[in-house]
PDB file of N, CA and C in Angstrom:
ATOM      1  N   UNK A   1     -39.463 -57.353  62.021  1.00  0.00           N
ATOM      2  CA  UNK A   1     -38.130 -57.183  62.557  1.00  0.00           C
ATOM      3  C   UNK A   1     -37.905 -55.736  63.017  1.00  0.00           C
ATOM      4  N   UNK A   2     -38.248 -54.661  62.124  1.00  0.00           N
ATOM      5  CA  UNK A   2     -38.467 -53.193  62.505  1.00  0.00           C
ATOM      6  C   UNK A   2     -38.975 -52.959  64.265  1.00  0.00           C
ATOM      7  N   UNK A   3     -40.193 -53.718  64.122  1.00  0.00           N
ATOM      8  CA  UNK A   3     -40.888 -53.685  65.170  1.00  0.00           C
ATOM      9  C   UNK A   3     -39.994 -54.206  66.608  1.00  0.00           C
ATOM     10  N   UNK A   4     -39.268 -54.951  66.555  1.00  0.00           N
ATOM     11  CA  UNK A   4     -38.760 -55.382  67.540  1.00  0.00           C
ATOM     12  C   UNK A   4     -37.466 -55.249  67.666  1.00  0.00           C
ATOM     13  N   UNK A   5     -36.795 -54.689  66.557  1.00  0.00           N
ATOM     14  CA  UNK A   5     -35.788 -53.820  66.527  1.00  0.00           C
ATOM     15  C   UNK A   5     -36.352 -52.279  67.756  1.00  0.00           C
ATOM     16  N   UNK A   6     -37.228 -51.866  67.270  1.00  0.00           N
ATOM     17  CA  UNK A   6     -37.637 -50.077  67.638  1.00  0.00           C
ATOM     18  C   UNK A   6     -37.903 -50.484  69.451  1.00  0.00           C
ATOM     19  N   UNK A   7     -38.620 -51.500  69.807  1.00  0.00           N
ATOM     20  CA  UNK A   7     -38.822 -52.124  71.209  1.00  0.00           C
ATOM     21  C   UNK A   7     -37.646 -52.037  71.953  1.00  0.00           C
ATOM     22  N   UNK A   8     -37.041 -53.198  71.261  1.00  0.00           N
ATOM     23  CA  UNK A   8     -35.295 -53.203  71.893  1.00  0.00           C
ATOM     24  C   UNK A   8     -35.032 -52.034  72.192  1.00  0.00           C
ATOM     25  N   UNK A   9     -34.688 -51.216  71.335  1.00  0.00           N
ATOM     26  CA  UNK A   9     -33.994 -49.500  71.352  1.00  0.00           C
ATOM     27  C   UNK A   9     -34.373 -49.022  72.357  1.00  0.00           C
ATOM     28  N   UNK A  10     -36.430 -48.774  72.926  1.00  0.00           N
ATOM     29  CA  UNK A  10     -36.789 -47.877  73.522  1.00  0.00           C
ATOM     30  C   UNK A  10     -36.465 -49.209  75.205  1.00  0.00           C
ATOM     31  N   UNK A  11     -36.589 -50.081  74.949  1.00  0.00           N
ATOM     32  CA  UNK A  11     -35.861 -50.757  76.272  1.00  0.00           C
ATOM     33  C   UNK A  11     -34.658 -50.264  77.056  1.00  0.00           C
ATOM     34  N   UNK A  12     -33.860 -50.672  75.609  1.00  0.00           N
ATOM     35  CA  UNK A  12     -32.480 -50.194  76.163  1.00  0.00           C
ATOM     36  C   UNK A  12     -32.276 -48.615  77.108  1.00  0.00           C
ATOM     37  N   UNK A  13     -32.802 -47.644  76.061  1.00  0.00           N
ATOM     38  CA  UNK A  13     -32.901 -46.386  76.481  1.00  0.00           C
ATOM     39  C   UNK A  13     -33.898 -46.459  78.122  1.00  0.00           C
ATOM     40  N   UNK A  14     -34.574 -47.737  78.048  1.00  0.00           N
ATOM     41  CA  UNK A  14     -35.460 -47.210  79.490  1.00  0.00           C
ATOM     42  C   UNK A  14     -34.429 -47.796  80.616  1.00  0.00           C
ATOM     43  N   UNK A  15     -33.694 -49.107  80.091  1.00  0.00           N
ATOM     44  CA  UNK A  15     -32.681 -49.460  81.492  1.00  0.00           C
ATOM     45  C   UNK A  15     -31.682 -48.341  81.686  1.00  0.00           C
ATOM     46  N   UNK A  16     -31.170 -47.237  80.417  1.00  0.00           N
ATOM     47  CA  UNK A  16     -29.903 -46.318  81.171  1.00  0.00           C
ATOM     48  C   UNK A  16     -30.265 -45.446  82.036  1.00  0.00           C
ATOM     49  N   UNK A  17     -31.798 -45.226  81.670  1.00  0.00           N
ATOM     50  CA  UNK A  17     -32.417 -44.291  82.902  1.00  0.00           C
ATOM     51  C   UNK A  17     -33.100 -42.956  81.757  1.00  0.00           C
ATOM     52  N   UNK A  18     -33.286 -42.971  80.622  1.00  0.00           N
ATOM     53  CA  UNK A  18     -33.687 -42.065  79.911  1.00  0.00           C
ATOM     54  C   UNK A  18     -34.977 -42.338  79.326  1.00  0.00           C
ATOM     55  N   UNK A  19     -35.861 -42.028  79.504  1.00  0.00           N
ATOM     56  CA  UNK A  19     -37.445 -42.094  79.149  1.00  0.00           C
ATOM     57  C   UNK A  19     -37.606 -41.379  77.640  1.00  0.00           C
ATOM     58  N   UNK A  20     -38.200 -42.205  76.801  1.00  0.00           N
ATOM     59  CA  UNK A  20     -38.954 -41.488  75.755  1.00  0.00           C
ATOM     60  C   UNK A  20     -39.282 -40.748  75.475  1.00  0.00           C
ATOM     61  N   UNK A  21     -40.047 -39.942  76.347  1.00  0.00           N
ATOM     62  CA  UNK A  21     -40.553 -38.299  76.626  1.00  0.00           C
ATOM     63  C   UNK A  21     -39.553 -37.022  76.989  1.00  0.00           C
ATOM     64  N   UNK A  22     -38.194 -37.891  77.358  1.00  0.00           N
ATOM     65  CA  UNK A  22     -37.231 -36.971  77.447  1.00  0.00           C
ATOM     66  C   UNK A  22     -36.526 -36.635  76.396  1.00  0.00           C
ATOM     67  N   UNK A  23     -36.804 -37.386  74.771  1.00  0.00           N
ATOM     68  CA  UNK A  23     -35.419 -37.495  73.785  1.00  0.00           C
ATOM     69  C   UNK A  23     -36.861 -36.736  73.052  1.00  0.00           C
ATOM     70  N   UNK A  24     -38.355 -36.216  72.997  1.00  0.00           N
ATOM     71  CA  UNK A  24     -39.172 -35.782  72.284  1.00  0.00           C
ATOM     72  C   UNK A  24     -38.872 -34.307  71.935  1.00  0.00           C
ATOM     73  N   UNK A  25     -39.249 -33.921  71.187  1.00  0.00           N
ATOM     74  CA  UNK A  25     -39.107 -32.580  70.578  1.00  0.00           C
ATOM     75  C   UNK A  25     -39.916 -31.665  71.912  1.00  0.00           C
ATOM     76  N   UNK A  26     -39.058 -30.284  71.992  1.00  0.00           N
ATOM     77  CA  UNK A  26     -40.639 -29.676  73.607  1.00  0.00           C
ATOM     78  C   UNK A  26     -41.085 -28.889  72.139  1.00  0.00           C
ATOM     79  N   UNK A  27     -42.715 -29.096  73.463  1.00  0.00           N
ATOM     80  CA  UNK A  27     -43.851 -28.024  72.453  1.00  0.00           C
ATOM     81  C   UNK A  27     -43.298 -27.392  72.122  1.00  0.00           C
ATOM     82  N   UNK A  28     -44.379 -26.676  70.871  1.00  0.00           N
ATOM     83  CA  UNK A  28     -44.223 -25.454  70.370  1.00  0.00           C
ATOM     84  C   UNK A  28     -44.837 -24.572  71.731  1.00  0.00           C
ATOM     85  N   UNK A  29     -45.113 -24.209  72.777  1.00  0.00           N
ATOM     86  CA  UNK A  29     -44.751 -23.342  73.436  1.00  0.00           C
ATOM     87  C   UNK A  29     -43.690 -22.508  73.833  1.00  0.00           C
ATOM     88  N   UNK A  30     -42.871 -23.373  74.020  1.00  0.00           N
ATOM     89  CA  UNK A  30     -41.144 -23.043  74.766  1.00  0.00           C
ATOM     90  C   UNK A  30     -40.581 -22.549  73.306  1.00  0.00           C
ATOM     91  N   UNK A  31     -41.426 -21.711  72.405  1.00  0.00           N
ATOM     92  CA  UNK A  31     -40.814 -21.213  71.469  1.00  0.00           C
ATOM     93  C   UNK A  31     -40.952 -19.362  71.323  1.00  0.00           C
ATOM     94  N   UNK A  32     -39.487 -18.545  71.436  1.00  0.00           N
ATOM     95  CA  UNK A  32     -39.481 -17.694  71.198  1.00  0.00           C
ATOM     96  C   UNK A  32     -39.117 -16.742  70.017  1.00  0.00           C
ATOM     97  N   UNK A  33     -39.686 -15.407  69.779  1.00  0.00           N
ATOM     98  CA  UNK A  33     -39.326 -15.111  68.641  1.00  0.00           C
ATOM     99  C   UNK A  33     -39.154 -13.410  68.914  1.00  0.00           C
ATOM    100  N   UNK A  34     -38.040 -13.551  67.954  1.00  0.00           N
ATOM    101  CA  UNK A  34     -37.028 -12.186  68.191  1.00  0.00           C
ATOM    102  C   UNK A  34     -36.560 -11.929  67.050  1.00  0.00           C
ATOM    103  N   UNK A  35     -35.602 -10.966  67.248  1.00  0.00           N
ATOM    104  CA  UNK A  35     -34.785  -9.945  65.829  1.00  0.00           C
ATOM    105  C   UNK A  35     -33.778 -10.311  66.094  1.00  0.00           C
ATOM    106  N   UNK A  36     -32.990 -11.081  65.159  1.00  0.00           N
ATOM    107  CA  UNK A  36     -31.497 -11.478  65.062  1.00  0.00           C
ATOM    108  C   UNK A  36     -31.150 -10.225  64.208  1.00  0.00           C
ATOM    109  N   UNK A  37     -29.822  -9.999  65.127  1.00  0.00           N
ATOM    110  CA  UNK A  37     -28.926  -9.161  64.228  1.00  0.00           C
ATOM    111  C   UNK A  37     -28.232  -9.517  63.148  1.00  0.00           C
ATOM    112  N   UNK A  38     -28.169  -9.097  61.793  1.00  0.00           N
ATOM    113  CA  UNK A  38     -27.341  -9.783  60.535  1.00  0.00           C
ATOM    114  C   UNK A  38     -26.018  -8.736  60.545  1.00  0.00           C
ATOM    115  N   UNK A  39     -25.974  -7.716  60.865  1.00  0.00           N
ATOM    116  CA  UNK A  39     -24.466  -6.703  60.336  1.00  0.00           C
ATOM    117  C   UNK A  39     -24.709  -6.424  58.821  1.00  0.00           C
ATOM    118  N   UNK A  40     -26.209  -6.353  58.264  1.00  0.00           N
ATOM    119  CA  UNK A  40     -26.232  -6.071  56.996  1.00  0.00           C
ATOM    120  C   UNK A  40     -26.375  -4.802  57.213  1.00  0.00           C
ATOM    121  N   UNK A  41     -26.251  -3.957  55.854  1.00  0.00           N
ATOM    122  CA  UNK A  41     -26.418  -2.569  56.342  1.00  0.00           C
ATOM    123  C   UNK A  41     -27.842  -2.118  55.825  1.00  0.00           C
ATOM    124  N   UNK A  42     -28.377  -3.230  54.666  1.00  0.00           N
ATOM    125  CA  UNK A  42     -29.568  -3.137  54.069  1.00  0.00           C
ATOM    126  C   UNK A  42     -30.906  -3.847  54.982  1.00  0.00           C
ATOM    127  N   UNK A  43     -30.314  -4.964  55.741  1.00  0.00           N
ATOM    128  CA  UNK A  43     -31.030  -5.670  56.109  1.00  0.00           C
ATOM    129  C   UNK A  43     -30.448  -6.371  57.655  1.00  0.00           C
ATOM    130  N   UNK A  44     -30.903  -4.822  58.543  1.00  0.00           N
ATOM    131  CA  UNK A  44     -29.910  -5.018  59.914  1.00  0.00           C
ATOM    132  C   UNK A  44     -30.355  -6.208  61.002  1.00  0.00           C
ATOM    133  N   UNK A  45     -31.350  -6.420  60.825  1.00  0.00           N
ATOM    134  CA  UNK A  45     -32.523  -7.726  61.294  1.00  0.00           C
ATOM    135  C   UNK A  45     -33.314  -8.336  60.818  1.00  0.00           C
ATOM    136  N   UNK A  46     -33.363  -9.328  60.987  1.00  0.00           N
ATOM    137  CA  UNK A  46     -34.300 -10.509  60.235  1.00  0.00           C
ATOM    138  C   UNK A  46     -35.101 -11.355  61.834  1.00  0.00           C
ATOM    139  N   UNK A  47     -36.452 -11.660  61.703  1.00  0.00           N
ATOM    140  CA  UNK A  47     -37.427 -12.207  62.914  1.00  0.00           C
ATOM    141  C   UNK A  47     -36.922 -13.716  62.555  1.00  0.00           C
ATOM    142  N   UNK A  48     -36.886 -14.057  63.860  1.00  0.00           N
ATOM    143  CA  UNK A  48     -36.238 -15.460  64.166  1.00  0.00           C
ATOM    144  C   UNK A  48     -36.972 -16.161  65.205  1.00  0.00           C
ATOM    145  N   UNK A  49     -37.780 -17.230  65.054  1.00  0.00           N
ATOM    146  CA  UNK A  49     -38.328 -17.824  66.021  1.00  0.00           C
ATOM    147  C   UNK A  49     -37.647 -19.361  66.049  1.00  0.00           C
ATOM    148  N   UNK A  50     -37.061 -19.498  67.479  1.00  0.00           N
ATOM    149  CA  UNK A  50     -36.382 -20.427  67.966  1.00  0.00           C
ATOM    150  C   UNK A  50     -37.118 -20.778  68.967  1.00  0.00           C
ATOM    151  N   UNK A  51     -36.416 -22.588  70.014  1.00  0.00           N
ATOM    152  CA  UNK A  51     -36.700 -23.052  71.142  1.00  0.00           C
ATOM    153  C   UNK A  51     -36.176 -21.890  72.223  1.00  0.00           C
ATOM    154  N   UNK A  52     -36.320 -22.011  73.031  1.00  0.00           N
ATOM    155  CA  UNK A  52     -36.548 -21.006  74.107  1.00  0.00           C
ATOM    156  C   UNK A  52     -34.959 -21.153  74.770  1.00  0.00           C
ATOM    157  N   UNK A  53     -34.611 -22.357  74.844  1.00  0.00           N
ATOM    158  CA  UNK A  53     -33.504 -23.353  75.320  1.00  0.00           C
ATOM    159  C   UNK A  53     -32.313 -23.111  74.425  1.00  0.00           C
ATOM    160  N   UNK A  54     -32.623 -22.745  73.160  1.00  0.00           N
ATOM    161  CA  UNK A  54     -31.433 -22.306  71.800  1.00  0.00           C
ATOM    162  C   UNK A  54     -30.991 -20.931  72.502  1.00  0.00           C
ATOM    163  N   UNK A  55     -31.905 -19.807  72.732  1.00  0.00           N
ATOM    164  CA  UNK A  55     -31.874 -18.586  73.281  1.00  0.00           C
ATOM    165  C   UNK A  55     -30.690 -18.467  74.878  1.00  0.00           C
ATOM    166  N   UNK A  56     -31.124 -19.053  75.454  1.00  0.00           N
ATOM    167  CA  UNK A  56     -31.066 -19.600  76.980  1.00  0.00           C
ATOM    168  C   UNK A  56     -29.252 -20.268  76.878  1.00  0.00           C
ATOM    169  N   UNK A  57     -29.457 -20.984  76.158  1.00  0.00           N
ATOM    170  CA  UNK A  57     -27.788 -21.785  75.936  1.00  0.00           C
ATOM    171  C   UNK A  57     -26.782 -21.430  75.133  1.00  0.00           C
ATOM    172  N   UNK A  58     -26.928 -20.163  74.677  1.00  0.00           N
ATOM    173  CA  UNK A  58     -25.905 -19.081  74.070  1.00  0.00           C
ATOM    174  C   UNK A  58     -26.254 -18.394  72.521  1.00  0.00           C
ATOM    175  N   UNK A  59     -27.794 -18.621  72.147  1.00  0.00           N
ATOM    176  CA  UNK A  59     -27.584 -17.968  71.394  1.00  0.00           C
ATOM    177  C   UNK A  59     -27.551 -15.934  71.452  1.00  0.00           C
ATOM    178  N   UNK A  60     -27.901 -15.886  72.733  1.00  0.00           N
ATOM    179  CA  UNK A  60     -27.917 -14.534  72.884  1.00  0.00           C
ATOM    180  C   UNK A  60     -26.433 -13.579  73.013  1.00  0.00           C
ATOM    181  N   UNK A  61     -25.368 -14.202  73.573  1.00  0.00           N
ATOM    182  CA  UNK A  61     -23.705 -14.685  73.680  1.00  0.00           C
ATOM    183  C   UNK A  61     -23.168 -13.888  71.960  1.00  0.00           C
ATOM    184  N   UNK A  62     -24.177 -13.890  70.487  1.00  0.00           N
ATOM    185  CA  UNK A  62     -22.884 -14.193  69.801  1.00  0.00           C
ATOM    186  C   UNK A  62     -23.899 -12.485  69.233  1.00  0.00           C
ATOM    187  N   UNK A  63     -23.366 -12.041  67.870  1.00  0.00           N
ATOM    188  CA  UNK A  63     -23.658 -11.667  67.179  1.00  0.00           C
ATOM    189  C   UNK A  63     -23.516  -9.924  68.056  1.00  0.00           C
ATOM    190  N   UNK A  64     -22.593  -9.522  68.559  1.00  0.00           N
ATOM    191  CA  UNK A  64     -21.821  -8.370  69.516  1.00  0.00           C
ATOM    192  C   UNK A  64     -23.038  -8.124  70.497  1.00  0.00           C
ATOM    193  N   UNK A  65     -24.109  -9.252  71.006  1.00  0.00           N
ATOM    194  CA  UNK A  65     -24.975  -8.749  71.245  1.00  0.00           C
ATOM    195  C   UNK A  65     -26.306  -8.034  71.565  1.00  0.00           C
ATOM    196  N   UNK A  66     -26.177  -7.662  69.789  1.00  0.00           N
ATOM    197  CA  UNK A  66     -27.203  -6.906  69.140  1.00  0.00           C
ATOM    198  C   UNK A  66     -28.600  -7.187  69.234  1.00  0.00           C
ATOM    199  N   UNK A  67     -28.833  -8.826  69.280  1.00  0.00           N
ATOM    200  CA  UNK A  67     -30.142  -9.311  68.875  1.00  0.00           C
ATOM    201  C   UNK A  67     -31.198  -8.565  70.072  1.00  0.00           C
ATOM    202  N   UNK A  68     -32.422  -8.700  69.424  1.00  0.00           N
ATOM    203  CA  UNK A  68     -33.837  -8.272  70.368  1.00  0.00           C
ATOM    204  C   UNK A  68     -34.470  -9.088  70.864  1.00  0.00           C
ATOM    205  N   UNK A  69     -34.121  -9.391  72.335  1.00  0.00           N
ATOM    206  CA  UNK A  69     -35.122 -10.885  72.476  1.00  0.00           C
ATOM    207  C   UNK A  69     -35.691 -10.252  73.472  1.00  0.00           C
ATOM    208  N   UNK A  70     -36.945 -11.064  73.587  1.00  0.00           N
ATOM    209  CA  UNK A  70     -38.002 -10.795  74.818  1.00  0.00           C
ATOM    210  C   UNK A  70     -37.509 -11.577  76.135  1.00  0.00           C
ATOM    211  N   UNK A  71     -38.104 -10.945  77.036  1.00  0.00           N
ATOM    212  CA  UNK A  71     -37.682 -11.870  78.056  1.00  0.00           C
ATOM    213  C   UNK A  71     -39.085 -13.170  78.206  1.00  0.00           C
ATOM    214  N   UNK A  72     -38.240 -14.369  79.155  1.00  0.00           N
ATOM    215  CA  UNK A  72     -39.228 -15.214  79.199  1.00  0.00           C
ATOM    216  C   UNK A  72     -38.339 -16.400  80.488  1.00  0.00           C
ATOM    217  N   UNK A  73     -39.507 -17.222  80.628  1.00  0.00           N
ATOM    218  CA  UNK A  73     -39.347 -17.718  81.588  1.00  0.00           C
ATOM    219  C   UNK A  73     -39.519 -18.999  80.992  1.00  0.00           C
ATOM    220  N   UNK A  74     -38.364 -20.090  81.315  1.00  0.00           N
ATOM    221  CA  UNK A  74     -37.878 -21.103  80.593  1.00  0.00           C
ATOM    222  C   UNK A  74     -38.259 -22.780  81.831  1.00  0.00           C
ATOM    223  N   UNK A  75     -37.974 -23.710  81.185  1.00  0.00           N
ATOM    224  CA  UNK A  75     -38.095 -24.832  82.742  1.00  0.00           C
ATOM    225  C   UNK A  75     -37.781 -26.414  81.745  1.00  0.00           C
ATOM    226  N   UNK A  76     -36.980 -27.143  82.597  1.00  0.00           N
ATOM    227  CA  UNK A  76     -36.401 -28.274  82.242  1.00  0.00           C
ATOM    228  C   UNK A  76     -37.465 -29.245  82.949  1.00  0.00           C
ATOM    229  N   UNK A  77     -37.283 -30.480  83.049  1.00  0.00           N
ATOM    230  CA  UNK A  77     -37.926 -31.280  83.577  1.00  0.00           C
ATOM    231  C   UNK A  77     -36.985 -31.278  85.479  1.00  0.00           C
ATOM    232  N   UNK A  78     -35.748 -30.765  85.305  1.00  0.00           N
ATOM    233  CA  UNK A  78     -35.417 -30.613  86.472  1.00  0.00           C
ATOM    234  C   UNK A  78     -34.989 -29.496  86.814  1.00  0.00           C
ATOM    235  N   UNK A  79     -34.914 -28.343  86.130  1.00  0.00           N
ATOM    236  CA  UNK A  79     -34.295 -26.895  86.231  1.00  0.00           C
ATOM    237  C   UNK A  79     -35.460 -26.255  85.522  1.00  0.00           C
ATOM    238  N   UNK A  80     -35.449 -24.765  86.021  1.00  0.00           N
ATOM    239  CA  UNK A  80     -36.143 -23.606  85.486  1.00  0.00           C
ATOM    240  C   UNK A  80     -35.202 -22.596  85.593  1.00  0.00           C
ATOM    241  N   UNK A  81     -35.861 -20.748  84.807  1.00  0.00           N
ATOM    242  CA  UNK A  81     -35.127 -20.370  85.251  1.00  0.00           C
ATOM    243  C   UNK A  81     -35.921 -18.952  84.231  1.00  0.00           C
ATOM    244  N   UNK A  82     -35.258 -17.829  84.424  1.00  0.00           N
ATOM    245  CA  UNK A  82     -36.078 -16.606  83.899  1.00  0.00           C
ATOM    246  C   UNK A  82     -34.827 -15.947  83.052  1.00  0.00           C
ATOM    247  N   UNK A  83     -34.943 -15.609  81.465  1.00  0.00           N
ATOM    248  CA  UNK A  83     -33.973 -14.711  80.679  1.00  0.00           C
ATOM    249  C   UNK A  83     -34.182 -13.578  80.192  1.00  0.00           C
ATOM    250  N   UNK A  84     -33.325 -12.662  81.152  1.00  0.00           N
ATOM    251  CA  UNK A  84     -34.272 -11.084  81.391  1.00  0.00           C
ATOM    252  C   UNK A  84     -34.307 -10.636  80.106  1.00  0.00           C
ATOM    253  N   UNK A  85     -33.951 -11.137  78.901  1.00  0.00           N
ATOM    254  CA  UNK A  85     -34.055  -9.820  77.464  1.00  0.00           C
ATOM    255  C   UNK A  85     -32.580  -9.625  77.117  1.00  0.00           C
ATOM    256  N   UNK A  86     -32.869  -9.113  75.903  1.00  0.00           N
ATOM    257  CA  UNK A  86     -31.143  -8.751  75.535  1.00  0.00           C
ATOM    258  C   UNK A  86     -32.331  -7.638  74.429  1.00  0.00           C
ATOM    259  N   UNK A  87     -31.420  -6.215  75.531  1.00  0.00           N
ATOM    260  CA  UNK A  87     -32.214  -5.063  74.466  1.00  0.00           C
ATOM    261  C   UNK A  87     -33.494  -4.625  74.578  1.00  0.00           C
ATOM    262  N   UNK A  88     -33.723  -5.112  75.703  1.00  0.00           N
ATOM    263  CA  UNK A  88     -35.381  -5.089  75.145  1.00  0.00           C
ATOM    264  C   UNK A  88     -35.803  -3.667  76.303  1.00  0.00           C
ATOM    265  N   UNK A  89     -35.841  -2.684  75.683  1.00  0.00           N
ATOM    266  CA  UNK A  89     -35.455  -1.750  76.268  1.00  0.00           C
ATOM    267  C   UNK A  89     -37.913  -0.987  75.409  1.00  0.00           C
ATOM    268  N   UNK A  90     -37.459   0.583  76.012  1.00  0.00           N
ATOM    269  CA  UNK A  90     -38.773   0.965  74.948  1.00  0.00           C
ATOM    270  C   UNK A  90     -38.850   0.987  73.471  1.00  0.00           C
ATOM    271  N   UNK A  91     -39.716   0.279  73.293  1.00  0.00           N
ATOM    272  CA  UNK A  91     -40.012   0.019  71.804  1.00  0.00           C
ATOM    273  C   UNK A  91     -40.148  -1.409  71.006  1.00  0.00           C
ATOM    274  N   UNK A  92     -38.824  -1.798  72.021  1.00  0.00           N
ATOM    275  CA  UNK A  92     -38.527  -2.864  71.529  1.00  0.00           C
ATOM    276  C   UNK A  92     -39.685  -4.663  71.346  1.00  0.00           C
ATOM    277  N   UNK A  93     -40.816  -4.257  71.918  1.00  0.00           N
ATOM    278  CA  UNK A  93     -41.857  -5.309  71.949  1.00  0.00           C
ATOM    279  C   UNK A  93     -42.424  -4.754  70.683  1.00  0.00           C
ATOM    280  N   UNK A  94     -42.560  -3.563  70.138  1.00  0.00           N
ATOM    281  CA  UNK A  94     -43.278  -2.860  68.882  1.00  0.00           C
ATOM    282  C   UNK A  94     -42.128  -3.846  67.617  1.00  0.00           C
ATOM    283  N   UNK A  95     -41.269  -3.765  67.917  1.00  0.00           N
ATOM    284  CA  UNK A  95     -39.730  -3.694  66.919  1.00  0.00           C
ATOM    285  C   UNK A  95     -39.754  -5.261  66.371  1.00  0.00           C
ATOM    286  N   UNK A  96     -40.057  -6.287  67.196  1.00  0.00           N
ATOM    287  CA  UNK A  96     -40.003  -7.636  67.500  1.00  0.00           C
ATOM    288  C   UNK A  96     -41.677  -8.119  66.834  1.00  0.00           C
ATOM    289  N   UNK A  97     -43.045  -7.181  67.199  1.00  0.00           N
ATOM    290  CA  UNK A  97     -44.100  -7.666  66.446  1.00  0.00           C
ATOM    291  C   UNK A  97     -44.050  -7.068  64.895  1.00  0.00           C
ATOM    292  N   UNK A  98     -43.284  -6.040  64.444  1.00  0.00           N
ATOM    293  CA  UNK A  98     -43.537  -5.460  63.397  1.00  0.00           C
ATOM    294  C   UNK A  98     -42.389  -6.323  62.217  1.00  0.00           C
ATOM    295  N   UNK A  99     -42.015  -7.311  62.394  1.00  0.00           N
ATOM    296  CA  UNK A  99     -41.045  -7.519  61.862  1.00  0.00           C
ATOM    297  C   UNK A  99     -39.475  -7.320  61.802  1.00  0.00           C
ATOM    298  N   UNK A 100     -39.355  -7.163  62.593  1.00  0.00           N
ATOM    299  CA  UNK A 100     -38.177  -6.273  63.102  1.00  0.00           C
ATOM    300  C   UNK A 100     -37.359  -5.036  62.136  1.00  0.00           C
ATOM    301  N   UNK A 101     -38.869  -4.521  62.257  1.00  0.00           N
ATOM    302  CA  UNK A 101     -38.483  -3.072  61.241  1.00  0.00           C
ATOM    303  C   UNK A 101     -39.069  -1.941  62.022  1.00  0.00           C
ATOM    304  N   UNK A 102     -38.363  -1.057  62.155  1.00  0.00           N
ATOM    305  CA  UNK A 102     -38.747   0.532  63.189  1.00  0.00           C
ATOM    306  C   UNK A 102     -40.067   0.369  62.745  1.00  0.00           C
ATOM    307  N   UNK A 103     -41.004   1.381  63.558  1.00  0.00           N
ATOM    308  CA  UNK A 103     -42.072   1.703  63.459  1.00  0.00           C
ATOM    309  C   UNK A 103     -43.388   0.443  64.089  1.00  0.00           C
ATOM    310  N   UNK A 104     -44.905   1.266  63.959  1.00  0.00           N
ATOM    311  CA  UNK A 104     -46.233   0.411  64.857  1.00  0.00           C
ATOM    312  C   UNK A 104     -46.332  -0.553  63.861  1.00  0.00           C
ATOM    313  N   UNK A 105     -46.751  -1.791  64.571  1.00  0.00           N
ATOM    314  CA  UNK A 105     -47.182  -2.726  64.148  1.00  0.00           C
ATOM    315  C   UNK A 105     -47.909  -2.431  63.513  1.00  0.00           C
ATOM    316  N   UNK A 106     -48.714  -3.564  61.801  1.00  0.00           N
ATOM    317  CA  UNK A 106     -49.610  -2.810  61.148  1.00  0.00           C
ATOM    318  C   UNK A 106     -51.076  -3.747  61.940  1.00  0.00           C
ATOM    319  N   UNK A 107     -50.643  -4.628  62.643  1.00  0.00           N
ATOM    320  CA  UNK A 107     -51.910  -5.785  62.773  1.00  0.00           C
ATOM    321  C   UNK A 107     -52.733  -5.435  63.885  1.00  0.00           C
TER     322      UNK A 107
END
C-alpha cells in the first residue's frame, strides 16, 4: 500500500508540472562557508557553512551586516546569478579559512 501510495504522490506532483529532481536536496556543491557575525564580545564569529541559495535569499540582509562571505556564483534550474561578498575585503579569505579568527591559516 506504501508503495502505491509513494507512486500516486510522485504522479500527482508530475501532472502539476513539478518533477522529482526539483523537490531534491542541491549538491553539496552549491554550499558556502563563511563567518557569521554573533555580537558576542568573546566570541565575535562563528564559521557557518550553508546552501549557497540561504546566502543569496537574505541571509546576508540580517545581522547589521557584519557577516564574511565569499563571493560566488549561484544558478537555479532557470535563473543564475553572481553574489559579490559581504566584507570580503583584504584578509578576509585568510579570516574565513582560519576559522574565523584573525590571523594565517594553520593548514
Amino acid at each position: 500500500m506504501k508503495k502505491l501510495w509513494a507512486a500516486g504522490a510522485v504522479a500527482g506532483l508530475v501532472l502539476l508540472g513539478v518533477a522529482p529532481s526539483a523537490m531534491a536536496s542541491p549538491p553539496p556543491d552549491h554550499k558556502v562557508s563563511y563567518c557569521h557575525a554573533t555580537h558576542s564580545e568573546t566570541n565575535p564569529f562563528v564559521p557557518v557553512t550553508t546552501d549557497e541559495l540561504a546566502v543569496v535569499m537574505g541571509h546576508q540582509n540580517h545581522q547589521d551586516f557584519e557577516d564574511v562571505i565569499p563571493p560566488f556564483d549561484w544558478a537555479l534550474p532557470n535563473n543564475s546569478g553572481h553574489f559579490d561578498g559581504l566584507n570580503w575585503g583584504p584578509g578576509a579569505a585568510d579570516f574565513v579559512a582560519n576559522g574565523c579568527v584573525a590571523g594565517t591559516p594553520t593548514s
